[in-house]
Protein backbone atom coordinates (compact mmCIF):
# COMPACT_ATOMS: atom_id res chain seq x y z
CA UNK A 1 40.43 -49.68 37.97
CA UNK A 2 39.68 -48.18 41.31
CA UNK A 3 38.73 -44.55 41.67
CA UNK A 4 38.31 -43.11 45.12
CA UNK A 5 37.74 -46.37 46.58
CA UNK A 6 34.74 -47.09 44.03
CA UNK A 7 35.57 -49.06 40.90
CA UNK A 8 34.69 -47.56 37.48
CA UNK A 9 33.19 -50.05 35.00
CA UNK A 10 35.54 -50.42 32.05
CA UNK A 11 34.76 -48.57 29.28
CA UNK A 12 32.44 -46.52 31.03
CA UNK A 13 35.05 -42.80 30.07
CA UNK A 14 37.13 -42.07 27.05
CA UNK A 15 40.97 -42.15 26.71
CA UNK A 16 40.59 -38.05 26.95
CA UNK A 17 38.72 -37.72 29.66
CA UNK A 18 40.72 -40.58 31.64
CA UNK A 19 43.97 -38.63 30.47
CA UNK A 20 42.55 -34.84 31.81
CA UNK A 21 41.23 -36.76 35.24
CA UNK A 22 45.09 -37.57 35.55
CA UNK A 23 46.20 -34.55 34.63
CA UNK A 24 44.58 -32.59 36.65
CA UNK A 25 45.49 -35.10 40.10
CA UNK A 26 49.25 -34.90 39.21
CA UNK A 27 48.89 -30.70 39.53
CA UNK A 28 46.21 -30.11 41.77
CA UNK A 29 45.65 -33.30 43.85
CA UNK A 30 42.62 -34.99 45.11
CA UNK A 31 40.42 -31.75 44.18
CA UNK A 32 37.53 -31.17 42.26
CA UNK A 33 37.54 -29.66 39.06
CA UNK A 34 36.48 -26.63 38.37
CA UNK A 35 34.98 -25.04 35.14
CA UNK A 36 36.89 -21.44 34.51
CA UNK A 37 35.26 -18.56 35.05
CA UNK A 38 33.53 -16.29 32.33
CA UNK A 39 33.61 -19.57 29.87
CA UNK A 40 31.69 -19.85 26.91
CA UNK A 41 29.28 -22.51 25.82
CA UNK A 42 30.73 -23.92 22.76
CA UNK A 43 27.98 -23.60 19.68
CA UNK A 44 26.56 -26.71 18.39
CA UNK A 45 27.83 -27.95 15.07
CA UNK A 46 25.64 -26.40 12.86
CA UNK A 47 25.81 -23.17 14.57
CA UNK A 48 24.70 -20.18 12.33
CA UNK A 49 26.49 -16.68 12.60
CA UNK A 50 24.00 -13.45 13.09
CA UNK A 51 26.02 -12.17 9.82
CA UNK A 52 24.90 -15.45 7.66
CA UNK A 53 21.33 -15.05 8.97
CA UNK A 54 21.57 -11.34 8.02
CA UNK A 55 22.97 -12.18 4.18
CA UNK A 56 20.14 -15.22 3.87
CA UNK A 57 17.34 -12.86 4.71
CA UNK A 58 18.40 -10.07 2.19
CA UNK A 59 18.20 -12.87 -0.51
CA UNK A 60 14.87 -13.68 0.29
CA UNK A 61 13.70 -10.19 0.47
CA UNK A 62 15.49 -9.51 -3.13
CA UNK A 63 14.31 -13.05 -4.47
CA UNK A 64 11.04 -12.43 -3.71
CA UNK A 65 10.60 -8.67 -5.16
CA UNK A 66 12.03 -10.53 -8.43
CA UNK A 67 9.82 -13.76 -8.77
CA UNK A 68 7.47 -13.84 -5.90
CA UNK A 69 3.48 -13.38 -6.64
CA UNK A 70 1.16 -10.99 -4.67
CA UNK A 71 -2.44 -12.07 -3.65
CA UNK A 72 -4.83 -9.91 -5.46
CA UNK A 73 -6.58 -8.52 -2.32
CA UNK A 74 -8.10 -11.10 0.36
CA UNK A 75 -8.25 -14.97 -0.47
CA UNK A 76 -9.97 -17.96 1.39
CA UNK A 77 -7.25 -20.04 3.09
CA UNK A 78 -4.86 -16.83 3.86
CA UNK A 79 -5.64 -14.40 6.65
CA UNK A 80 -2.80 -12.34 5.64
CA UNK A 81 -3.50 -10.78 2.04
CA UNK A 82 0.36 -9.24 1.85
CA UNK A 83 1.74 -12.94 1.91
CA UNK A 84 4.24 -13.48 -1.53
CA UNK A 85 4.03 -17.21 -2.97
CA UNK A 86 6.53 -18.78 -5.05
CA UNK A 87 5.70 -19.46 -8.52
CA UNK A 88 4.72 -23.03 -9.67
CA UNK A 89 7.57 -24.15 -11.22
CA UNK A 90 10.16 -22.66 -8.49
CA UNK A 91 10.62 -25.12 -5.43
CA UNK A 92 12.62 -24.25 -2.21
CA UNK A 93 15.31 -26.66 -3.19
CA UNK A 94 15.64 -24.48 -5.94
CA UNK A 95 15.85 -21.46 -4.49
CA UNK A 96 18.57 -22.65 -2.23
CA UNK A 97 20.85 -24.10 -5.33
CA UNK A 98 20.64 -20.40 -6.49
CA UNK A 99 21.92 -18.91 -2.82
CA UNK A 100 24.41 -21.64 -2.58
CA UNK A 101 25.63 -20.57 -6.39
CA UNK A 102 25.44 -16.88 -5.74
CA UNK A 103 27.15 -16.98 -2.24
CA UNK A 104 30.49 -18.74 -4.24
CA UNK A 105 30.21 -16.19 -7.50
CA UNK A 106 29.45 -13.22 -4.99
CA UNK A 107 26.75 -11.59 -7.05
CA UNK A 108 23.85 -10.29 -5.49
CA UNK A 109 20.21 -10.70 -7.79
CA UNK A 110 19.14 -7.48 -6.84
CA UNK A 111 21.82 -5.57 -8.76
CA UNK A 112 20.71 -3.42 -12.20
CA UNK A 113 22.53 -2.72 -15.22
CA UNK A 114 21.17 0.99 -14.78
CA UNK A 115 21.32 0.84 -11.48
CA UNK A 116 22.56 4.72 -10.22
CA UNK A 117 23.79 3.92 -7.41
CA UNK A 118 23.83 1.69 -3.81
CA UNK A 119 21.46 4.15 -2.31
CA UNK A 120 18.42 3.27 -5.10
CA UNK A 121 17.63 -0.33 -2.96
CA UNK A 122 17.48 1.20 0.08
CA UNK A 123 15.72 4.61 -0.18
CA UNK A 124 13.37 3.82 -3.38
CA UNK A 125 11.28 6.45 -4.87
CA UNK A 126 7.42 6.51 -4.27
CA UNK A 127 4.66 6.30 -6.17
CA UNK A 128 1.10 6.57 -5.04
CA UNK A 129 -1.87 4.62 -6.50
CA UNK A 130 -5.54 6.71 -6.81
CA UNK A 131 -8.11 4.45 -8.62
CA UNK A 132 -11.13 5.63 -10.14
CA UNK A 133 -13.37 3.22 -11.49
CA UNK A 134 -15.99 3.22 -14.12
CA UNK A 135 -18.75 0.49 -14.15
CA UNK A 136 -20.53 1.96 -17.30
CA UNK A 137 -17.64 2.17 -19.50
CA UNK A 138 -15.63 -1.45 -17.66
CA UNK A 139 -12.16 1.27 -17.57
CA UNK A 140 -10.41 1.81 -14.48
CA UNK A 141 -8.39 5.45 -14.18
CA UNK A 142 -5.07 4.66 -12.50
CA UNK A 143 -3.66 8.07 -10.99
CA UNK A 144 0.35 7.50 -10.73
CA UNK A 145 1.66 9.74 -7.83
CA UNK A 146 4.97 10.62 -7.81
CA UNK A 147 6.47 11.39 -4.50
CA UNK A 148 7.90 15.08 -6.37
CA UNK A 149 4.62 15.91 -7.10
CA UNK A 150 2.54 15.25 -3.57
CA UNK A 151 3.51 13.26 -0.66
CA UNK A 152 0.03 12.76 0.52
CA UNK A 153 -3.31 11.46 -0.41
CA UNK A 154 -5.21 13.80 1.23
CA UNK A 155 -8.86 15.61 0.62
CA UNK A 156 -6.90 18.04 -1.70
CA UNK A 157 -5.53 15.74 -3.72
CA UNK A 158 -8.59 13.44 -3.89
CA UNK A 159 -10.86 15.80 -5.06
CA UNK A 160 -8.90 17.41 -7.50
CA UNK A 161 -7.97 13.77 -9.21
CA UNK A 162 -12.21 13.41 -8.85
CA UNK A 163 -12.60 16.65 -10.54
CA UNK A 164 -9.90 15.87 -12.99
CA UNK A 165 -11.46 12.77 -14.32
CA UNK A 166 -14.88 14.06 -14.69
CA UNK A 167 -13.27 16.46 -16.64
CA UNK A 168 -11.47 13.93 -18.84
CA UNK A 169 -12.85 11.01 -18.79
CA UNK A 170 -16.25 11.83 -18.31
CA UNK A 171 -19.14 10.79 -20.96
CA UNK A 172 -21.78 13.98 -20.16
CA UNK A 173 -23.70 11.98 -17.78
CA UNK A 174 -26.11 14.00 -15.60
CA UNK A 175 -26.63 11.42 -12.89
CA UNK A 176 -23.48 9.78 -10.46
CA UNK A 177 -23.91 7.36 -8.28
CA UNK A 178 -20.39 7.37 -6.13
CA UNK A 179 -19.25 4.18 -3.50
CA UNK A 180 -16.38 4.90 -1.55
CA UNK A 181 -14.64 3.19 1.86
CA UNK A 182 -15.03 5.43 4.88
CA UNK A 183 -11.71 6.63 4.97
CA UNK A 184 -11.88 9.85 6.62
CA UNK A 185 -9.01 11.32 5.86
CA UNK A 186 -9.45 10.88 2.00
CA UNK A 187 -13.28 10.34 1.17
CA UNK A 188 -15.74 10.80 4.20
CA UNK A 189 -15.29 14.40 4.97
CA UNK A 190 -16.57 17.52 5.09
CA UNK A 191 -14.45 18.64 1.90
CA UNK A 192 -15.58 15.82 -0.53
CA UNK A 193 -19.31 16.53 0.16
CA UNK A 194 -19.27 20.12 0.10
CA UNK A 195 -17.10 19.63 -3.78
CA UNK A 196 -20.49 17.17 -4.73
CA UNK A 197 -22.24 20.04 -3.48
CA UNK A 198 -20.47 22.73 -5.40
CA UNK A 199 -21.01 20.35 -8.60
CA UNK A 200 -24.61 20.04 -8.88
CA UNK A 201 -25.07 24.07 -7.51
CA UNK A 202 -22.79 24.63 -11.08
CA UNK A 203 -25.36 22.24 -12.81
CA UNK A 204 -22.51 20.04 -13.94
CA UNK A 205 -24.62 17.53 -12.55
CA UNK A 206 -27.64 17.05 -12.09
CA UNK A 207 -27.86 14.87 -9.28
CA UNK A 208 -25.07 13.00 -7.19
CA UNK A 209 -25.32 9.91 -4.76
CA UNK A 210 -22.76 8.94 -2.98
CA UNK A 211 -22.38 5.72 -0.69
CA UNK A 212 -20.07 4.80 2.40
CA UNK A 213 -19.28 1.16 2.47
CA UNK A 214 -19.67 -0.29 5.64
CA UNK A 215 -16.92 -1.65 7.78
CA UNK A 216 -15.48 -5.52 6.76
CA UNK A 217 -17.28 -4.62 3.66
CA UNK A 218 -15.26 -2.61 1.77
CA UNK A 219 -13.64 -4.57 -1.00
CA UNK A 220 -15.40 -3.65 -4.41
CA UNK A 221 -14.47 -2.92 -8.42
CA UNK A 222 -11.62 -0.93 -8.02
CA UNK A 223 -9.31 -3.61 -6.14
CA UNK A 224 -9.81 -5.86 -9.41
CA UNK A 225 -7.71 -3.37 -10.82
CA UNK A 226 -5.59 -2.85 -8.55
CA UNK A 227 -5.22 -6.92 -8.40
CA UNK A 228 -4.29 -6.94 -11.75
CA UNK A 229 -1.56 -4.33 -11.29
CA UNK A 230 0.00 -5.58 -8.52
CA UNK A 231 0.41 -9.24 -10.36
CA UNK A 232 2.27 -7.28 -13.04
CA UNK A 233 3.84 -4.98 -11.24
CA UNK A 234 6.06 -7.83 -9.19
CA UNK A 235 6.94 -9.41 -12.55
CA UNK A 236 8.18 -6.84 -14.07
CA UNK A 237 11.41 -4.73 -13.52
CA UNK A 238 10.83 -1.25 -13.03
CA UNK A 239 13.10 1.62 -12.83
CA UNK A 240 11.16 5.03 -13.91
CA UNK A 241 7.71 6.23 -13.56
CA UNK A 242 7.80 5.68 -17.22
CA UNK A 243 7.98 2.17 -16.35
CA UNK A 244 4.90 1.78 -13.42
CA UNK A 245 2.91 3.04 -15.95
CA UNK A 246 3.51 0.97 -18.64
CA UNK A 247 3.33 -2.05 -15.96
CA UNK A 248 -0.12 -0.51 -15.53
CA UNK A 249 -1.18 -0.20 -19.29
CA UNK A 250 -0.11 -4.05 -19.72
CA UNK A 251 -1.88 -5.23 -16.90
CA UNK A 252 -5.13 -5.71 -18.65
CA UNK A 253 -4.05 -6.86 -21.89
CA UNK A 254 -7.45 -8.22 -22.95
CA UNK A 255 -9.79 -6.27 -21.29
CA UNK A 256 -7.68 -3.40 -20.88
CA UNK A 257 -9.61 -2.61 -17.45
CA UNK A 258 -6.95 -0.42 -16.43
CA UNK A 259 -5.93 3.30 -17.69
CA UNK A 260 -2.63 4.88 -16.56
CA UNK A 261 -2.84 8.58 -15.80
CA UNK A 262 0.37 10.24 -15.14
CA UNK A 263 0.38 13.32 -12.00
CA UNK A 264 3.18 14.39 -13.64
CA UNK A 265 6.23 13.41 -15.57
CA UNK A 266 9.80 12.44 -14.07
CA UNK A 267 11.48 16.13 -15.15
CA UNK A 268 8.78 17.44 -13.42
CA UNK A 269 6.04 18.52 -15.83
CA UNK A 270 2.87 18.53 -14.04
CA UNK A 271 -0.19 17.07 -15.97
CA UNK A 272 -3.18 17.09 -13.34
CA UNK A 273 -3.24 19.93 -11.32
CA UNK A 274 -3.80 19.86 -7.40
CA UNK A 275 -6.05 23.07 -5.88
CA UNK A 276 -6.37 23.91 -2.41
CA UNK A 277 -10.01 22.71 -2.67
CA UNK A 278 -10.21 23.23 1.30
CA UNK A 279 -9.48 26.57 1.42
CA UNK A 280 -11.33 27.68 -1.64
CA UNK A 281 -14.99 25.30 -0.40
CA UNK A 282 -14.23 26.57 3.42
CA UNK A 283 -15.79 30.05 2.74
CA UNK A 284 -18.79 28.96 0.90
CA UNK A 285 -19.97 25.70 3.14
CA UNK A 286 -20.78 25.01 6.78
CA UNK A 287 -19.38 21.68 8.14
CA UNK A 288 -21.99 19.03 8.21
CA UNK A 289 -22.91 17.49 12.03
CA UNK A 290 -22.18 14.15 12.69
CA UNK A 291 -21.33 12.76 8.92
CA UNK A 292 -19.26 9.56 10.53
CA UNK A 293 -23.11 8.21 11.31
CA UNK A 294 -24.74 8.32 8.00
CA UNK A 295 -23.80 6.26 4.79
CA UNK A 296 -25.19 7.51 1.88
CA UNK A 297 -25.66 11.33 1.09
CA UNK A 298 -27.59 13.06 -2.08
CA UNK A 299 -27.07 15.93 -3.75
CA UNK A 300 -29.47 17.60 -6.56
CA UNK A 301 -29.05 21.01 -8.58
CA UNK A 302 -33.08 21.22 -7.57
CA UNK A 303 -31.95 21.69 -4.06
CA UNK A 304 -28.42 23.41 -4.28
CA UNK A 305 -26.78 23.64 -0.76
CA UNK A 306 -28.79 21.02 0.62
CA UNK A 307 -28.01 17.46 1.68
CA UNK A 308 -29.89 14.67 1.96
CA UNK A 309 -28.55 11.96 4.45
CA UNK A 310 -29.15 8.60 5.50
CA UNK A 311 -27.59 6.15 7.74
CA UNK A 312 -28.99 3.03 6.11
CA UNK A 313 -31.15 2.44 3.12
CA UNK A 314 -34.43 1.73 5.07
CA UNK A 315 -34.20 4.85 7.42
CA UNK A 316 -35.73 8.38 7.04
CA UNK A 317 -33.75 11.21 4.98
CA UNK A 318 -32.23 13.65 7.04
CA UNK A 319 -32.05 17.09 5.03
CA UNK A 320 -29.24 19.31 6.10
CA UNK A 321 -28.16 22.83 4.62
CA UNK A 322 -24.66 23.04 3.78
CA UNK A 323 -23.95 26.26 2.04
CA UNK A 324 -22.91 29.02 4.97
CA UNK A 325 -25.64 31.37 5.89
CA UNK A 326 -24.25 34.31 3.75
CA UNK A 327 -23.33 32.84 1.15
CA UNK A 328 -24.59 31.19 -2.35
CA UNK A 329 -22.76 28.16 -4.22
CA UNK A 330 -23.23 30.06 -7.60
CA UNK A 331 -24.59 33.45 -6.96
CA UNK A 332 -25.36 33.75 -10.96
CA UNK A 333 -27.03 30.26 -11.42
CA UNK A 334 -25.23 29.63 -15.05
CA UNK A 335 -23.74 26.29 -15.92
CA UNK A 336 -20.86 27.85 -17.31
CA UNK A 337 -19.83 29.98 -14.08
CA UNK A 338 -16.49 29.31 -13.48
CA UNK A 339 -16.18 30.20 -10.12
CA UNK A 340 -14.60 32.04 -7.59
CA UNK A 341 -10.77 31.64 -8.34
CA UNK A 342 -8.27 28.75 -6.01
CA UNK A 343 -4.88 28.98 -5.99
CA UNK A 344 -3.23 25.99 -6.97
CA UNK A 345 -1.69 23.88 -4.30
């Protein structure tokens, strides 16, 4: 066959495309063909709609806040600590029989019996997580945060959950030795040292250390607890606040490291007060210069309203007055003062 005075090796085009060629001579003539215009690619074969992509996804995220398992804190071999592993005994292949059946049944494994409602999945109701751990006594204090009874984690809140567990959970010690991270918003700040201060001027202590971990060093006893909690926490369904804390409680079942402790209850009972700390320690103290540059910081009822700082074990003690010039911590010097009075916030 001869094609525009060239010929075309047999075989060399389909019946289709031979049969279009024609086609298009017998109504157009000797003319090239053109594409139309605005045409569309045509997707491959195993072309995958933006609305199947969509539905996969969503059964990964709800697969995994089922059966996945959380890293307790940082691990060698994964630089990313939030990363959620399959169990042992569940393989991929697995996982996608279980899409594959729930895509033909049209049931979706996120759905609850006591479920109240579409809107519980997407808007879910927070809880905070305040730690306090004890060393002497191996128990870790979990404070459970509803978001109806504070929003925040704030100075406020810390040091009333601080004062609340020496308080409660206390064993009369006179002596504290305190290690914190340096967040400022919650822990390094003028509010938290001035409260240590206001303690040992009341003589409910009788001395106080407290120490700053540095930065990239900041992982010590508490995230074992918090470890442990998170492990349980992803196996377990949980609906109430009843619920966290029980996931809490159960975390530890041998040890029983960790203590649930309740800010208040679902109907709204509170059971650990929150004062407006700032307000009430703002008249009494004077802010402390430069307290991002030092690490550890002492407080004795010998010295009330004075601070001893240091930026490093090794270095010399910087003594600063914190207590405002007209003003006393406890202007009658008894243990059993209680005072000046805070509104609660």
């Amino acid at each position: 066959m001869a094609y525009v005075g060239k010929e075309v090796p047999p075989n060399s085009i389909g019946r289709d495309t031979l049969a279009d060629i024609v086609k298009h001579y017998e109504e157009n003539g000797a003319r090239p063909r053109l594409r139309k215009k605005h045409s569309l690619p045509r997707p491959p074969a195993r072309f995958i709609s933006p609305e199947d992509i969509n539905r996969v996804v969503d059964f990964i995220k709800h697969y995994a806040e089922d059966n996945a398992i959380m890293l307790p804190g940082r691990q060698p071999g994964h630089k990313d600590w939030h990363v959620k592993l399959l169990p042992n005994h569940v393989s991929k292949a697995s996982v996608w029989r279980l899409y594959v059946k729930s895509a033909k049944e049209l049931v979706t494994l996120s759905s609850n019996p006591l479920q109240p409602g579409p809107m519980y999945f997407l808007t879910p109701r927070k809880c905070g997580l305040f730690g306090v751990s004890c060393e002497g006594l191996q128990k870790q204090v979990n404070y459970l945060i509803d978001e109806g009874m504070s929003s925040t984690k704030g100075s406020n809140e810390v040091i009333s959950y601080m004062h609340h567990f020496f308080g409660n959970f206390g064993v009369g010690e006179t002596e504290v030795d305190l290690h914190c991270d340096n967040c400022s918003g919650q822990n390094k700040n003028n509010f938290m040292l001035w409260y240590l201060a206001w303690r040992v001027g009341h003589k409910l202590h009788d001395k106080i250390e407290i120490h700053f971990l540095i930065a990239g060093h900041t992982k010590f006893s508490p995230d074992c607890g918090f470890g442990l909690i998170k492990q349980a926490y992803m196996k377990t369904r949980v609906n109430t606040l009843a619920d966290i804390a029980e996931v809490v409680e159960n975390s530890s079942p041998v040890s029983h490291l960790n203590i649930p402790q309740l800010v208040g209850t679902a109907e709204g009972k509170v059971l650990v007060q929150t004062f407006d700390w700032q307000q009430h320690l703002t008249r009494h103290f004077r802010r402390l210069p430069q307290i991002k540059s030092y690490q550890h910081f002492s407080f004795e009822a010998k010295r009330p309203g004075v601070v001893l700082a240091k930026s490093h074990r090794g270095c010399t003690t910087c003594r600063i007055s914190a207590t405002a010039p007209t003003e006393q911590i406890c202007p009658c010097r008894r243990s059993s003062c209680p005072g000046p009075t805070w509104t609660e916030n």
